[in-house]
N, C-alpha and C. Protein backbone atom coordinates (compact mmCIF):
# COMPACT_ATOMS: atom_id res chain seq x y z
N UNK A 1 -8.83 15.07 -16.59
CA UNK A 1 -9.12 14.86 -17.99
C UNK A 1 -10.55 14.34 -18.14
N UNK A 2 -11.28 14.80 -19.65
CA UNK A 2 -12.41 14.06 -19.57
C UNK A 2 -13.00 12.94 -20.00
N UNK A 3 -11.75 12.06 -20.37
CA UNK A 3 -11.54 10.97 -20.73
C UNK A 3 -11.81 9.80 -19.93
N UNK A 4 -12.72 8.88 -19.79
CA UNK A 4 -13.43 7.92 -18.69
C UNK A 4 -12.28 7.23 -18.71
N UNK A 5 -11.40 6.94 -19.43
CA UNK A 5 -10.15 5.95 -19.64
C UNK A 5 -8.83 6.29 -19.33
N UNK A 6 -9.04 7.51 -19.05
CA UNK A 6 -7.54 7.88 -18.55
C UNK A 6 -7.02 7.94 -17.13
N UNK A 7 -5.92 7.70 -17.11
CA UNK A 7 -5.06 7.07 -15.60
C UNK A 7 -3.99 7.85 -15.85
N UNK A 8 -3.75 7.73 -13.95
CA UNK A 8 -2.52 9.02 -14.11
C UNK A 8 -1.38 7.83 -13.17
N UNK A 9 -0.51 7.33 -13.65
CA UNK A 9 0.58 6.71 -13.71
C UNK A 9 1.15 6.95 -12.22
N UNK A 10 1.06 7.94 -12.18
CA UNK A 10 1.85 8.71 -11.08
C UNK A 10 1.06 8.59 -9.88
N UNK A 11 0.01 8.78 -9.74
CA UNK A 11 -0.44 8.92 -8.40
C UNK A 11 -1.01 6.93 -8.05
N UNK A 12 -0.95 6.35 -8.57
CA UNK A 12 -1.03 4.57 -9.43
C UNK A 12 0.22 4.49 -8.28
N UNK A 13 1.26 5.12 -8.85
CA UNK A 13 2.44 4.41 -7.97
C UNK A 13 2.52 5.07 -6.74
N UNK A 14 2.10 6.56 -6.72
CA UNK A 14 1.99 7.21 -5.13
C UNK A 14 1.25 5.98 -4.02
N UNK A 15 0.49 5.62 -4.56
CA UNK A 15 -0.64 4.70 -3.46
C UNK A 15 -0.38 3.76 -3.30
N UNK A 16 0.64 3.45 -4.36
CA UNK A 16 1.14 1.72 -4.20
C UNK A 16 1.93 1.71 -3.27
N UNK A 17 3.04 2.97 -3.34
CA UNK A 17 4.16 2.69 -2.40
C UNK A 17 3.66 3.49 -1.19
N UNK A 18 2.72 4.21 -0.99
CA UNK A 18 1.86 4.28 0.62
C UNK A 18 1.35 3.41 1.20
N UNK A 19 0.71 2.43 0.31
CA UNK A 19 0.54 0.97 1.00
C UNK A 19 1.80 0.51 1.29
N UNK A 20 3.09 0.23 0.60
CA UNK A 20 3.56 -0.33 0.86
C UNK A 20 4.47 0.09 2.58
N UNK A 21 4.34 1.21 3.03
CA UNK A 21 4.80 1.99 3.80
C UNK A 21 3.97 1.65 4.74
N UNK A 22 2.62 1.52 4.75
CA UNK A 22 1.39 0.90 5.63
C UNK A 22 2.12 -0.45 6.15
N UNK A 23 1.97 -1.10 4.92
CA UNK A 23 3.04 -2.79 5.23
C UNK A 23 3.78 -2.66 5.69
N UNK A 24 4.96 -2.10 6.01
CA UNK A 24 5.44 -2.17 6.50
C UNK A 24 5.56 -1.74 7.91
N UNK A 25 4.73 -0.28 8.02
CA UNK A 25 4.88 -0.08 9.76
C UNK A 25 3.60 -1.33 10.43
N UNK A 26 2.93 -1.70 9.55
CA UNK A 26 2.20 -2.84 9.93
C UNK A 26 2.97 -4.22 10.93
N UNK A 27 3.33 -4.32 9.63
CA UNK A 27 4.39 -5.45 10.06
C UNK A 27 5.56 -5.55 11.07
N UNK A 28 6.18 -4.29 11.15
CA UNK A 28 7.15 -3.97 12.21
C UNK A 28 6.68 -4.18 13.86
N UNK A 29 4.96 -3.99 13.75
CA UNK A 29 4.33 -4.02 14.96
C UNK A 29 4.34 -5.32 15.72
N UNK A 30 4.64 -6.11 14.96
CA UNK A 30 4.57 -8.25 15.07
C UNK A 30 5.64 -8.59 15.89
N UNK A 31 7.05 -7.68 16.00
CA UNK A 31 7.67 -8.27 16.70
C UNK A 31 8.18 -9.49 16.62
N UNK A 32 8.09 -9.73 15.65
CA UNK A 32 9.13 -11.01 14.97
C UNK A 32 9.25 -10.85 13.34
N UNK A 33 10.11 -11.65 12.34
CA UNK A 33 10.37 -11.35 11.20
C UNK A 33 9.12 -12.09 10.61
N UNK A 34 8.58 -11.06 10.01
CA UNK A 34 7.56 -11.42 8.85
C UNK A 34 7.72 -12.75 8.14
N UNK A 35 6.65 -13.45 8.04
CA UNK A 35 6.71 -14.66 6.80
C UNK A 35 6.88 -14.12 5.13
N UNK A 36 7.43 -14.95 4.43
CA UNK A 36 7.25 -14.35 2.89
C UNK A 36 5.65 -13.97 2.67
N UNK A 37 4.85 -14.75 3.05
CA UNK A 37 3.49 -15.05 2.16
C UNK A 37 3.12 -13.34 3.35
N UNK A 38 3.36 -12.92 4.33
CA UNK A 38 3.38 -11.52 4.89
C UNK A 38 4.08 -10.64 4.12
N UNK A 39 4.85 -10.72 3.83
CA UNK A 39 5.96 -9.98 3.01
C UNK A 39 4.60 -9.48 1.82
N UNK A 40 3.89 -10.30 0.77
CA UNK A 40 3.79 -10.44 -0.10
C UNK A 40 2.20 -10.13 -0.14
N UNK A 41 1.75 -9.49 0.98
CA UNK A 41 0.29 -9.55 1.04
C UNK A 41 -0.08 -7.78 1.11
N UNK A 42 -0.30 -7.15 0.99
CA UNK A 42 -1.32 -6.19 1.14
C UNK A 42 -2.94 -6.16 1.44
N UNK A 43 -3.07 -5.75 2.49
CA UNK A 43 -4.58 -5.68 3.19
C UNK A 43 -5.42 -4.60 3.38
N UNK A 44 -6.65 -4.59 2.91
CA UNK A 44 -7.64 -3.28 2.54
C UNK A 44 -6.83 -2.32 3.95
N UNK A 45 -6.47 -2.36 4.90
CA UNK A 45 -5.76 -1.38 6.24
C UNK A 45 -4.91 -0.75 5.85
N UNK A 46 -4.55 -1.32 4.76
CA UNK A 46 -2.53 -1.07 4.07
C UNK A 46 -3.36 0.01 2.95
N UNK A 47 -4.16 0.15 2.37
CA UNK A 47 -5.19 0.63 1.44
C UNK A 47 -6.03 2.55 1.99
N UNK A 48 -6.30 2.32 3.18
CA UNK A 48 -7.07 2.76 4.42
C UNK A 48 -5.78 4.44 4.65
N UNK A 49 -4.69 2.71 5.24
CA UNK A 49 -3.67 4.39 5.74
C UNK A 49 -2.96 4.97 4.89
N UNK A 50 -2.58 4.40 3.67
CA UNK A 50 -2.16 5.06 2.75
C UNK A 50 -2.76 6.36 2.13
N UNK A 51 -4.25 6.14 1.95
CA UNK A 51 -4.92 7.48 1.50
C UNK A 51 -5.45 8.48 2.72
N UNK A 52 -4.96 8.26 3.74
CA UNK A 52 -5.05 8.98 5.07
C UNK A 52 -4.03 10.07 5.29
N UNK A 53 -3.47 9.82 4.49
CA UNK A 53 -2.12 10.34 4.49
C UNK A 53 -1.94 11.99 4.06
């Protein structure tokens, strides 16, 4: 669209939940159960492999 203001909802949540998929095989790598404040963090890496995708 040629609208400087427009957002597409959909691909907003595609990337969110590819990070969140990042976080998680992230986290699985630790070998012990994640802390909440881990749980609850997303990191530019989580950002990285998501759009690698």
């Amino acid at each position: 669209m040629g609208d400087p203001n427009f957002g597409n909802a959909r691909d907003a949540r595609k990337l969110f939940e590819g990070m969140r998929k990042a976080q998680a095989q992230r986290l699985r790598i630790l070998g012990r159960i994640p802390t909440a404040e881990e749980l609850q963090l997303l990191v530019p890496d989580d950002l990285i492999a998501a759009t690698e995708l």
